[in-house]
Protein backbone atom coordinates (compact mmCIF):
# COMPACT_ATOMS: atom_id res chain seq x y z
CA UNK A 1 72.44 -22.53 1.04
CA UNK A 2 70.34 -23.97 3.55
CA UNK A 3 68.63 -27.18 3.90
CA UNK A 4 68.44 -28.33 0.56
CA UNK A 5 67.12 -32.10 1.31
CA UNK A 6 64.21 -30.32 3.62
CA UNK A 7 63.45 -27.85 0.89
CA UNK A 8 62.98 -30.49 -1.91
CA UNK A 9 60.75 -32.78 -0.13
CA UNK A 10 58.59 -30.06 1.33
CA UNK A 11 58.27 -28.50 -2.18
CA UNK A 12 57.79 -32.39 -3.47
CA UNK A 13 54.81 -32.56 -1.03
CA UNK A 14 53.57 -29.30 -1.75
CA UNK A 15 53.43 -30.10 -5.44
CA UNK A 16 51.49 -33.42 -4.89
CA UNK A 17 48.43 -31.54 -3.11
CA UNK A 18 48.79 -28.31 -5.48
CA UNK A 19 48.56 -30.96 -8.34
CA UNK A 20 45.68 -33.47 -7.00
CA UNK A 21 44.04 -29.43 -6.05
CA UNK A 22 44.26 -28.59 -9.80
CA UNK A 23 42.80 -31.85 -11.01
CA UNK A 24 39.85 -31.58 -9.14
CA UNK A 25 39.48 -28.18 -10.65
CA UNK A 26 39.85 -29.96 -14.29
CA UNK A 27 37.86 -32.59 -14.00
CA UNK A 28 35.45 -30.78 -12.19
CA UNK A 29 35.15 -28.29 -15.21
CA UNK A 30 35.22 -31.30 -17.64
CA UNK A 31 32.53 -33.48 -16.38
CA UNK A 32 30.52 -31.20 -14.26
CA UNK A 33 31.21 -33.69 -11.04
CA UNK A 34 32.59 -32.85 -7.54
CA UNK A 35 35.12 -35.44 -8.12
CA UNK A 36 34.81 -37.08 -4.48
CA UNK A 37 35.55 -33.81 -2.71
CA UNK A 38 32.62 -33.96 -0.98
CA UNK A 39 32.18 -36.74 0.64
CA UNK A 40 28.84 -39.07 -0.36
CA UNK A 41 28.44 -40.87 3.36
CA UNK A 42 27.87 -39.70 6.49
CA UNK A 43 30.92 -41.46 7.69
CA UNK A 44 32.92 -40.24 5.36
CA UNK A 45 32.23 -36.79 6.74
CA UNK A 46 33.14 -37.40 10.14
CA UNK A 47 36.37 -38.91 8.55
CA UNK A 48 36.89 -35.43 6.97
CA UNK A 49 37.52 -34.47 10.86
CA UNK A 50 40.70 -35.98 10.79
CA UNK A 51 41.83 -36.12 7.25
CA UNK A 52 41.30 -31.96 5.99
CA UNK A 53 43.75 -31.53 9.13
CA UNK A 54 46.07 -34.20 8.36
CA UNK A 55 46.34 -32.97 4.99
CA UNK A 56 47.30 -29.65 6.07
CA UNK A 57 49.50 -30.82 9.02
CA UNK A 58 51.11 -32.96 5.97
CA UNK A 59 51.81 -29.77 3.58
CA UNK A 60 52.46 -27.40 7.09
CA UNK A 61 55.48 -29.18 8.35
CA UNK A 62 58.13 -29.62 6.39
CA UNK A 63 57.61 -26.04 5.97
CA UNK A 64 58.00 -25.03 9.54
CA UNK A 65 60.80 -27.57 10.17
CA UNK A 66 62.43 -25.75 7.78
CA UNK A 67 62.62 -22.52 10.37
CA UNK A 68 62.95 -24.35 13.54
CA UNK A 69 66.17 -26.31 15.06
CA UNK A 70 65.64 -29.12 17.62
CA UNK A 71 62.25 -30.82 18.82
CA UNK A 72 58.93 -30.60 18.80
CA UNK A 73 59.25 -28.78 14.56
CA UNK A 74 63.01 -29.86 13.78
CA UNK A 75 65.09 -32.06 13.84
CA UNK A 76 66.67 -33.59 17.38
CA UNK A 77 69.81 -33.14 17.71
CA UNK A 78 71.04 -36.78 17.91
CA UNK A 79 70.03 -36.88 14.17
CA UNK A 80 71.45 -34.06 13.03
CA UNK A 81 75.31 -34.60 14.35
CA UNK A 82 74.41 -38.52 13.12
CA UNK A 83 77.29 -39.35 10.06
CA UNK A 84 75.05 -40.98 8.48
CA UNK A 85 71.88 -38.86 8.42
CA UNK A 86 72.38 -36.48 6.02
CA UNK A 87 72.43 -39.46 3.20
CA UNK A 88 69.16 -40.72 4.47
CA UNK A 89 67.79 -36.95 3.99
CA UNK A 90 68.72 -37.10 0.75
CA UNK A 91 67.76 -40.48 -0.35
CA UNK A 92 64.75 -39.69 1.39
CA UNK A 93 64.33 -36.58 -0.81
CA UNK A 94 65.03 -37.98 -4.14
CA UNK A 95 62.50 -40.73 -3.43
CA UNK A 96 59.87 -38.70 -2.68
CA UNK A 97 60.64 -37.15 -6.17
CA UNK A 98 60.75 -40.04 -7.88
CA UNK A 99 57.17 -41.23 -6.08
CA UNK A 100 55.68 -37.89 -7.24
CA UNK A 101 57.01 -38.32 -11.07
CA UNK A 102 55.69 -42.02 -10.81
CA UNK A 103 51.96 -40.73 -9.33
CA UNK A 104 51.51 -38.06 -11.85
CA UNK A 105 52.47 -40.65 -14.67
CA UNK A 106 49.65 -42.76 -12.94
CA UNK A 107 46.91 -39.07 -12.68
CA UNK A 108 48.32 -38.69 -16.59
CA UNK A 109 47.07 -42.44 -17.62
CA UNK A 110 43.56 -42.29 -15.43
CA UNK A 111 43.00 -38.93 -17.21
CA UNK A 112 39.26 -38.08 -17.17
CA UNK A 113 38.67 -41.25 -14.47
CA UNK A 114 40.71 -39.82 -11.65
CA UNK A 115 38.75 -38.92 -8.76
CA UNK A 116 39.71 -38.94 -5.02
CA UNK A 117 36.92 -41.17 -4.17
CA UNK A 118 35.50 -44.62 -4.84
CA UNK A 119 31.96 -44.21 -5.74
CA UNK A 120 29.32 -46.40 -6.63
CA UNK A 121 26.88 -44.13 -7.62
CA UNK A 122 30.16 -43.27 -10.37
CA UNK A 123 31.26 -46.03 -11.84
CA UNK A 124 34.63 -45.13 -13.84
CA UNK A 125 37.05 -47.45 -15.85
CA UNK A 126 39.53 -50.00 -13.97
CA UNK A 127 43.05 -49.52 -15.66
CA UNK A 128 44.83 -52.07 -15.41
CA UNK A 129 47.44 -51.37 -17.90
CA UNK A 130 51.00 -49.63 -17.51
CA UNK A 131 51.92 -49.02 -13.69
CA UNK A 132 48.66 -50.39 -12.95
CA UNK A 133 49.92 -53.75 -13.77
């Protein structure tokens, strides 16, 4: 069946940038705003150096590790004949689903005041109610 530990957190991560991709979309559309997407300072753009390929290194892979055995993409082989390594894939799996259900509960309460910056210039609402607390 493959590896189905690998498969779920690489489609968990995939689903967190897909998702914070499709909320810039919305509340783009809604309030006419870039949302933080581009950045405001000038040091924030050089910062943009690193982070757009970060980001994509981030999403990229878990993908590729999926096709490749053994260093530099996979996994050595120390941890893979490990007894005790598969559990940690897995727990490691089903608590990067469990982070993901928690964050989009958080995007769901911030609603129209999510935005992947902190602006000045943009004040929005603090929440400090429900996992904010």
């Amino acid at each position: 069946m493959g590896d189905v530990p690998l498969t779920l957190l690489a489609a968990t991560i995939s689903a967190y940038w897909f998702c914070v991709g499709a909320m810039v979309v919305r509340i783009r559309r809604k309030t006419h705003r870039l949302v933080g997407v581009v950045p405001e300072e000038r040091s924030e753009r050089y910062m943009w150096l690193v982070w757009v390929p970060l980001v994509t290194a981030w999403i990229a892979l878990p993908w590729v590790a999926h096709s490749h055995h053994g260093p530099p993409f996979g996994a050595p082989d120390f941890a893979l004949h490990s007894p005790v390594y598969p559990a940690v894939r897995w727990i490691a799996a089903i608590v990067a689903v469990v982070c993901l259900a928690l964050t989009i509960k958080c995007w769901m309460r911030m609603g129209r005041n999510w935005r992947m910056d902190v602006s000045l210039a943009r004040p929005a609402e603090i929440i400090t109610d429900g996992l904010f607390t």
